[in-house]
Protein backbone atom coordinates (compact mmCIF):
# COMPACT_ATOMS: atom_id res chain seq x y z
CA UNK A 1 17.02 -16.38 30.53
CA UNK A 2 17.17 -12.75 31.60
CA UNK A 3 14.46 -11.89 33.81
CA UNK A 4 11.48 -9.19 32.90
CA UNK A 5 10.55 -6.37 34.93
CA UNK A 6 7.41 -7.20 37.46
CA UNK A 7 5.96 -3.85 35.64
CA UNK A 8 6.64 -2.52 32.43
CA UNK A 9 8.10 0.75 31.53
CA UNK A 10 5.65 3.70 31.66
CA UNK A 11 4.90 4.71 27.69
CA UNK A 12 3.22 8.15 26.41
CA UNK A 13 1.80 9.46 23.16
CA UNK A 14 1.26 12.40 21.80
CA UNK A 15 -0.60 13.09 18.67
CA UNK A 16 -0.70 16.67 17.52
CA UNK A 17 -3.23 16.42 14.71
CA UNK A 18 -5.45 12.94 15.35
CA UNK A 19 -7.83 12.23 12.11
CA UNK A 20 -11.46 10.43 11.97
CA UNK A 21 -10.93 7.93 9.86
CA UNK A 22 -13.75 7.09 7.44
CA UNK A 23 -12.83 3.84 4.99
CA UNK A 24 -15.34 2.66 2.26
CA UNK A 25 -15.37 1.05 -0.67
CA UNK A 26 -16.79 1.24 -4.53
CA UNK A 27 -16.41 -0.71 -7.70
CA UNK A 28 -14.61 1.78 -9.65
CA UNK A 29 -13.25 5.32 -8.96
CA UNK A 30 -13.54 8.00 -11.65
CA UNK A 31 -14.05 11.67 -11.82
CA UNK A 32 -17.29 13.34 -12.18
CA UNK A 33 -19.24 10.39 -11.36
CA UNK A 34 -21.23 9.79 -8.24
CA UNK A 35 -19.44 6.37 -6.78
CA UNK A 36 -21.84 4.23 -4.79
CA UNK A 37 -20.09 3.47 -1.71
CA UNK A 38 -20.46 0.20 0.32
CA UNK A 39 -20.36 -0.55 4.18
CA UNK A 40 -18.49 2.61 5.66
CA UNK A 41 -16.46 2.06 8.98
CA UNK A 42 -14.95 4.68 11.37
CA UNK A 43 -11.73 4.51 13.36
CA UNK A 44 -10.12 7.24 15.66
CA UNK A 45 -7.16 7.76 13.88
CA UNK A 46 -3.23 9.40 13.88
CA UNK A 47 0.24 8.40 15.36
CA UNK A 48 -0.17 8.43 18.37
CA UNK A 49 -3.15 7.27 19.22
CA UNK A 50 -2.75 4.40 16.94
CA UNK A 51 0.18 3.41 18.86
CA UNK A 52 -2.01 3.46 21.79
CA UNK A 53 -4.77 1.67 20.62
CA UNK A 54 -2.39 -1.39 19.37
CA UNK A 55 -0.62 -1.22 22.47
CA UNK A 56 -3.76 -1.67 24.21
CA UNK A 57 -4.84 -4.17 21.92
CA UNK A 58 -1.44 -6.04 22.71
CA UNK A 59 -1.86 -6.46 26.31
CA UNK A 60 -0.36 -3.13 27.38
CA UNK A 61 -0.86 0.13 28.79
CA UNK A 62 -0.01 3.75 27.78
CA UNK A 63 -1.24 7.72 28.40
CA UNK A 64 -2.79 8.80 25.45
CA UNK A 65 -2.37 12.78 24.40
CA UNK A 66 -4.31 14.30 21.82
CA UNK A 67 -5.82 17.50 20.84
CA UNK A 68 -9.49 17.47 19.38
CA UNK A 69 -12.24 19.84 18.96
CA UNK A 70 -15.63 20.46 17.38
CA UNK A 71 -18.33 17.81 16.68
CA UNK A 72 -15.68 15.30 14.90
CA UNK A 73 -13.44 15.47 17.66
CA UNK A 74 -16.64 14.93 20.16
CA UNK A 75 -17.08 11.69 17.93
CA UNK A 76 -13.17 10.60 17.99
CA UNK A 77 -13.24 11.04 21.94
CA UNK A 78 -15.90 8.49 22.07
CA UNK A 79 -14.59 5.88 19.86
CA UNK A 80 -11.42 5.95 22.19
CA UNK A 81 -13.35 5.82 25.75
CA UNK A 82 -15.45 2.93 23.84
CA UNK A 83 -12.30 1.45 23.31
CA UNK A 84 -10.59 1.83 26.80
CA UNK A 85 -7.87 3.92 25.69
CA UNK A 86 -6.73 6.59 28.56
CA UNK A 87 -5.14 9.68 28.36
CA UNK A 88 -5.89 13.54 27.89
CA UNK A 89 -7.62 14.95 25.66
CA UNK A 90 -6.78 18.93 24.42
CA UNK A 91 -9.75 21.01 23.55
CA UNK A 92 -8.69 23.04 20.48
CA UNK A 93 -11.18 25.66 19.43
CA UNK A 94 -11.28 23.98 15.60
CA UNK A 95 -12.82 20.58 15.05
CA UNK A 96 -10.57 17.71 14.32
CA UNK A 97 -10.26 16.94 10.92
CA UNK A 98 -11.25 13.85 8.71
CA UNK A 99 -9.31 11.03 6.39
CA UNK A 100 -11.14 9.27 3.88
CA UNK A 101 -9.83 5.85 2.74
CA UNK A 102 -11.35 3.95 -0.66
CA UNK A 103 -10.73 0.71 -1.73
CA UNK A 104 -11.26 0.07 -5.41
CA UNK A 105 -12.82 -3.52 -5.64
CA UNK A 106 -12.44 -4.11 -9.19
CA UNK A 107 -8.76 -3.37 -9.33
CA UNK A 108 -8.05 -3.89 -5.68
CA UNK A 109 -6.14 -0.32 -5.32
CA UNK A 110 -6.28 2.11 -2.20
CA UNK A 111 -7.24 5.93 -2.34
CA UNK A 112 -6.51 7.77 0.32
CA UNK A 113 -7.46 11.27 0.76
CA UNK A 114 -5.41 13.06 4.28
CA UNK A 115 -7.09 16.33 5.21
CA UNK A 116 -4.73 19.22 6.71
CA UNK A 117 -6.77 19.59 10.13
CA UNK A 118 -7.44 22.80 12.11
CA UNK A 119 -4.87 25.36 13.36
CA UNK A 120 -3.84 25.95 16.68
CA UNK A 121 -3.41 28.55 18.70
CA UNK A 122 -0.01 28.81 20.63
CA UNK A 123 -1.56 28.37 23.70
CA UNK A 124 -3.47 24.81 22.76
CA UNK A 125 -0.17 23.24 21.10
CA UNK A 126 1.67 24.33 24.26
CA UNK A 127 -0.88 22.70 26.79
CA UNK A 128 -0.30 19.63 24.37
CA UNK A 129 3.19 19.93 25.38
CA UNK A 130 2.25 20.48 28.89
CA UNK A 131 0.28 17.99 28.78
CA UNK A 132 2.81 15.57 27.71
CA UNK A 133 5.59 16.68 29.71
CA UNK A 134 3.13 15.90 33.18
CA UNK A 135 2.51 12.57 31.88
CA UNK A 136 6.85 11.47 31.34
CA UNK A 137 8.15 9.16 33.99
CA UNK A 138 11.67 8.68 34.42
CA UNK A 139 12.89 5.22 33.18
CA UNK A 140 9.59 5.24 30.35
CA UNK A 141 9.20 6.26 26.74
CA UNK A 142 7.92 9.08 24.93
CA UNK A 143 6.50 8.15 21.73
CA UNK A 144 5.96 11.67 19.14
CA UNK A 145 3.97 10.66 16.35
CA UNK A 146 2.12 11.54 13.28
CA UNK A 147 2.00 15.13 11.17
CA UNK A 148 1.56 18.56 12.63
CA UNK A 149 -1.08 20.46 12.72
CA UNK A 150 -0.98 24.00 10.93
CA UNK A 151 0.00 26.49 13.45
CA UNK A 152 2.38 24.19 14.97
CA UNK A 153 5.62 24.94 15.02
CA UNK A 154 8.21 22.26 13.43
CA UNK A 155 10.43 21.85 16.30
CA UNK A 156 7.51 20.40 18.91
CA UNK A 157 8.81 17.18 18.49
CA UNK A 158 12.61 18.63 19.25
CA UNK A 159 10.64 20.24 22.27
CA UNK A 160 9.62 16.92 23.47
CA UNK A 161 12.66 14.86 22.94
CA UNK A 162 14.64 18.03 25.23
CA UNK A 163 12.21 17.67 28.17
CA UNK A 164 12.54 13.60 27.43
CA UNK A 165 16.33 13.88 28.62
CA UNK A 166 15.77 16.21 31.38
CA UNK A 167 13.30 13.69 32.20
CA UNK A 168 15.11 10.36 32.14
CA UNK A 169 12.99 9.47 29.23
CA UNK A 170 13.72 7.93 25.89
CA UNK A 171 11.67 9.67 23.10
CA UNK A 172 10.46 7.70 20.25
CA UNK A 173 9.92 9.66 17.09
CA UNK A 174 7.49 8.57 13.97
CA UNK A 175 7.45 11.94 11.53
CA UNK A 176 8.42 12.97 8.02
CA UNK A 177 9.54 16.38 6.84
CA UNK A 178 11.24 19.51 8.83
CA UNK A 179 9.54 18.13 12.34
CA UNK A 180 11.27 14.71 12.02
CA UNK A 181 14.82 17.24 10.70
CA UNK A 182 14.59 18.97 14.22
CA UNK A 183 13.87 16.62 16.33
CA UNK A 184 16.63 14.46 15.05
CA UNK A 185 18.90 17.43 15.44
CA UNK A 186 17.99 17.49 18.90
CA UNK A 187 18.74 13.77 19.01
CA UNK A 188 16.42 11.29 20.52
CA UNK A 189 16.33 7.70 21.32
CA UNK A 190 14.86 6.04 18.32
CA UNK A 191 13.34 6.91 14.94
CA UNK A 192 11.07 5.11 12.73
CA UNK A 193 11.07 6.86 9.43
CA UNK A 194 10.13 5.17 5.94
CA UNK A 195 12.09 4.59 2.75
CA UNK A 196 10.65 7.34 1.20
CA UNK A 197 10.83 9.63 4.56
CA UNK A 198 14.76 8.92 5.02
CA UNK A 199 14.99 9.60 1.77
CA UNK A 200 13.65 12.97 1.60
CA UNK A 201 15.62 13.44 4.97
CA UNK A 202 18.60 13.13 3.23
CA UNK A 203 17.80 15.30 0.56
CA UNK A 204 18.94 11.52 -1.89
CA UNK A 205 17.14 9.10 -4.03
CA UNK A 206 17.67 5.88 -1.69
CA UNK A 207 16.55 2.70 -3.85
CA UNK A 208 18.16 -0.12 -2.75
CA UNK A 209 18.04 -1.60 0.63
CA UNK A 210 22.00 -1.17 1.30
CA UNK A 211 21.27 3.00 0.41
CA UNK A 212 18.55 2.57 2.59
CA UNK A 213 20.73 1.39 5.28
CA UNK A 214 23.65 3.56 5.06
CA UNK A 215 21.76 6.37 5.32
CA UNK A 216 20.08 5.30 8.55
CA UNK A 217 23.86 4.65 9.88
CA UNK A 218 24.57 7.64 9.08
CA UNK A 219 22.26 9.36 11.27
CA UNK A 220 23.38 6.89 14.10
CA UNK A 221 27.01 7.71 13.28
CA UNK A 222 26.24 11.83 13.58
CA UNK A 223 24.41 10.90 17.29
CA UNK A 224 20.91 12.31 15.90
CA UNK A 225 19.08 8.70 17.19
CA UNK A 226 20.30 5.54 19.36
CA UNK A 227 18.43 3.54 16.84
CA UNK A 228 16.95 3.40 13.33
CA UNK A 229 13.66 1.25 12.80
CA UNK A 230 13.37 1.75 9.08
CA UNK A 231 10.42 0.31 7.45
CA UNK A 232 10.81 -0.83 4.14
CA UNK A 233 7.17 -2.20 2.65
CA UNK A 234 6.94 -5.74 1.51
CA UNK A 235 10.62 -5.94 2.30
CA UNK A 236 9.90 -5.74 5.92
CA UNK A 237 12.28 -3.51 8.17
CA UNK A 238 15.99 -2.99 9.16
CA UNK A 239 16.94 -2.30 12.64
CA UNK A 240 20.34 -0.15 12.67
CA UNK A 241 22.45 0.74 15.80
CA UNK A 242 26.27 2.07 16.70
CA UNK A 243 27.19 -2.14 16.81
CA UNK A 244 24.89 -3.95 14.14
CA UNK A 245 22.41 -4.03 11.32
CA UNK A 246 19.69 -6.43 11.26
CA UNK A 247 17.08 -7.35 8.01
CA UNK A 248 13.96 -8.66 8.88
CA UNK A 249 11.25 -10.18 6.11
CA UNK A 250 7.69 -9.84 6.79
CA UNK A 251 5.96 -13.43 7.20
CA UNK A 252 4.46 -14.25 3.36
CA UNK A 253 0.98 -12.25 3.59
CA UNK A 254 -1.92 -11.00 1.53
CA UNK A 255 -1.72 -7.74 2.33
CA UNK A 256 -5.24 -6.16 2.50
CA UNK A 257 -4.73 -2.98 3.52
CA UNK A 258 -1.29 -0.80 4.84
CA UNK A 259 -3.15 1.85 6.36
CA UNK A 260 -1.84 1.58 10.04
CA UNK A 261 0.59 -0.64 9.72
CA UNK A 262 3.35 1.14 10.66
CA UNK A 263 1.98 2.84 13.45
CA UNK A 264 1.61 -1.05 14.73
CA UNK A 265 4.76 -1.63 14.05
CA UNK A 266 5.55 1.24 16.16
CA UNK A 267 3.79 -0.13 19.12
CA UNK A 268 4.51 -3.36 19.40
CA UNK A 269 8.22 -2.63 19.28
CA UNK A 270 7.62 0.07 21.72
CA UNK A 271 6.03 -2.09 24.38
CA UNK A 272 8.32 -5.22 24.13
CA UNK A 273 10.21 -2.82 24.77
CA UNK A 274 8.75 -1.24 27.66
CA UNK A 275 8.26 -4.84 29.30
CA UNK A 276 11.95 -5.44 29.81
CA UNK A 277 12.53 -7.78 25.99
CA UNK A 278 15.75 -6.57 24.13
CA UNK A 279 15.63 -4.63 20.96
CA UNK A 280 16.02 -8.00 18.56
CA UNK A 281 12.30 -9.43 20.46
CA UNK A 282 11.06 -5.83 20.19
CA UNK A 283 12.27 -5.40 16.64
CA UNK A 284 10.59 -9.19 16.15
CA UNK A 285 7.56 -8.12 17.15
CA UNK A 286 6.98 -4.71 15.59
CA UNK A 287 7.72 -6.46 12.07
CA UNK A 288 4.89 -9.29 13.15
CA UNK A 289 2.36 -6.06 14.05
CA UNK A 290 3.02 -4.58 10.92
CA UNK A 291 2.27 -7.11 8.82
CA UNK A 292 -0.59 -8.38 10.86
CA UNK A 293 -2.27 -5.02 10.23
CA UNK A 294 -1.34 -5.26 6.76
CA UNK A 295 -4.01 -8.28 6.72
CA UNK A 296 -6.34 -6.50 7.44
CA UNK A 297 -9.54 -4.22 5.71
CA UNK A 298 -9.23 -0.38 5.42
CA UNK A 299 -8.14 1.35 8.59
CA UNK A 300 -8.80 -1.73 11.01
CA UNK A 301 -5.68 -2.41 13.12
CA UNK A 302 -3.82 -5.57 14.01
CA UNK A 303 -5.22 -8.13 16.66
CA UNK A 304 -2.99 -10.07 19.26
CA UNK A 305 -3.25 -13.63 18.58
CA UNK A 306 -1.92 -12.73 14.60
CA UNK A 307 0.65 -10.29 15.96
CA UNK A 308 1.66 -13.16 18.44
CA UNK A 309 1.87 -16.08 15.75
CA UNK A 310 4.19 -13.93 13.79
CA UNK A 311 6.23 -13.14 16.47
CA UNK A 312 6.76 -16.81 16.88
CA UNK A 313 7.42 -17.79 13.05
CA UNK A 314 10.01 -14.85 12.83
CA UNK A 315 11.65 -16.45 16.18
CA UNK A 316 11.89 -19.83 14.29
């Protein structure tokens, strides 16, 4: 048995544009009606953070960055001290924006509605980056996550994953759209795009599993990540790297809610990681995260002692 490291690896996040997230539910949705609503719950939400709060939930430890502003953002930066969760917080002159997640009781389906959030200034995004660059250790993990805010320019998370290697860090990047294209071209350690994601990355229509996966070699293959987590819904995940490809199946489920679930997936992999397991444990465990989230309601997030029993049937 190869022997874990007394302390785990340092881990940062960084989440550009965090989100309130508000989750309710009504009987039916339709237009032009006034939907009575039921018990409302509130989550400080995004990437980034979300990795953090899992990881925290986990057992672990990470430096949380995030910009907020305004009275939402006054609210989100409570939620997270209530919860324990560390970092730095940005002060951006607009106030943080809000998601709104519905579940339809009679039919069981999920609206969700994703604001855009407030635009920075060059000078806020770049004390994000400042921010983030002070908190990298050499040996850690850098984990980039979530959509940019407007203002932002598309290469921050190529920004990060530069300093990252200068650094001795390995960057971890969870985006979708030109920011996840430049990063990539900048190259980082892993990536953890969807189906639907790689697809659009690749400008193709991937519909099969083995498309799926031959497009996330391909990115190995042109050195643009180490690794490929690639989530793939019910189907569970496939972890790709320059020597093997490996298909994991959730554990049999009812799924609840997904909101979240891949940012769990995220962290969990991330801090096996960081506590010395190899990628096949860390891959094990982000798969058990993700669907333990999945059982939950709305925008709660996974607990440990679910995330732990998967781990353990996925093992077997």
């Amino acid at each position: 048995m190869v022997a874990l490291p007394a302390r785990p690896a340092p881990i940062v996040t960084l989440t550009i544009n965090p989100a309130l997230d508000v989750s309710t539910m009504t009987e039916t949705v339709r237009s032009e009606h006034k939907m009575r609503c039921g018990p409302s719950r509130v989550d400080p939400g995004g990437g980034g953070v979300n990795v953090s709060r899992v990881i925290d939930r986990l057992g672990g430890h990470s430096t949380a960055i995030y910009a907020v502003g305004g009275p939402t953002g006054q609210a989100y930066r409570q939620l997270l001290e209530a919860e324990g969760i560390t970092g730095k917080a940005i002060a951006i002159a607009g106030s943080t924006r809000e998601n709104v997640t519905v579940d339809e009781t009679s039919t069981g389906r999920q609206f969700r509605f994703v604001l855009q959030g407030p635009e920075l200034a060059e000078a806020e995004w770049r004390r994000c980056l400042d921010a983030t660059d002070a908190a990298m250790q050499w040996g850690g993990y850098v984990v980039a996550s979530g959509s940019l805010a407007p203002g932002v320019p598309d290469d921050l998370y190529a920004r990060v994953a530069r300093r990252a290697r200068e650094l001795g860090v390995r960057c971890i990047v969870d985006a979708s759209g030109p920011s996840l294209a430049a990063a990539l071209d900048e190259g980082v350690y892993l990536v953890k795009p969807s189906g639907r994601e790689l697809g659009e990355l690749v400008g193709a229509e991937l519909t099969s599993i083995a498309d799926k996966t031959a497009a996330a070699q391909q990115l190995v293959a042109e050195g643009k990540a180490e690794v490929v987590a690639l989530t793939v819904g019910g189907e569970g995940a496939v972890l790709v790297t320059a020597d093997s490809v490996t298909h994991l199946v959730s554990p049999p489920i009812t799924v609840k809610s997904t909101v979240g679930a891949g940012d769990s997936f995220l962290a969990a992999l991330v801090l096996r990681l960081a506590q010395g397991h190899d990628l096949a444990a860390a891959f094990r465990a982000g798969v058990a995260a993700g669907a333990a989230t999945a059982t939950t309601e709305a925008t709660e997030l996974c607990h440990r002692a679910d995330v732990e029993r998967f781990e353990v049937q996925l093992a077997g």
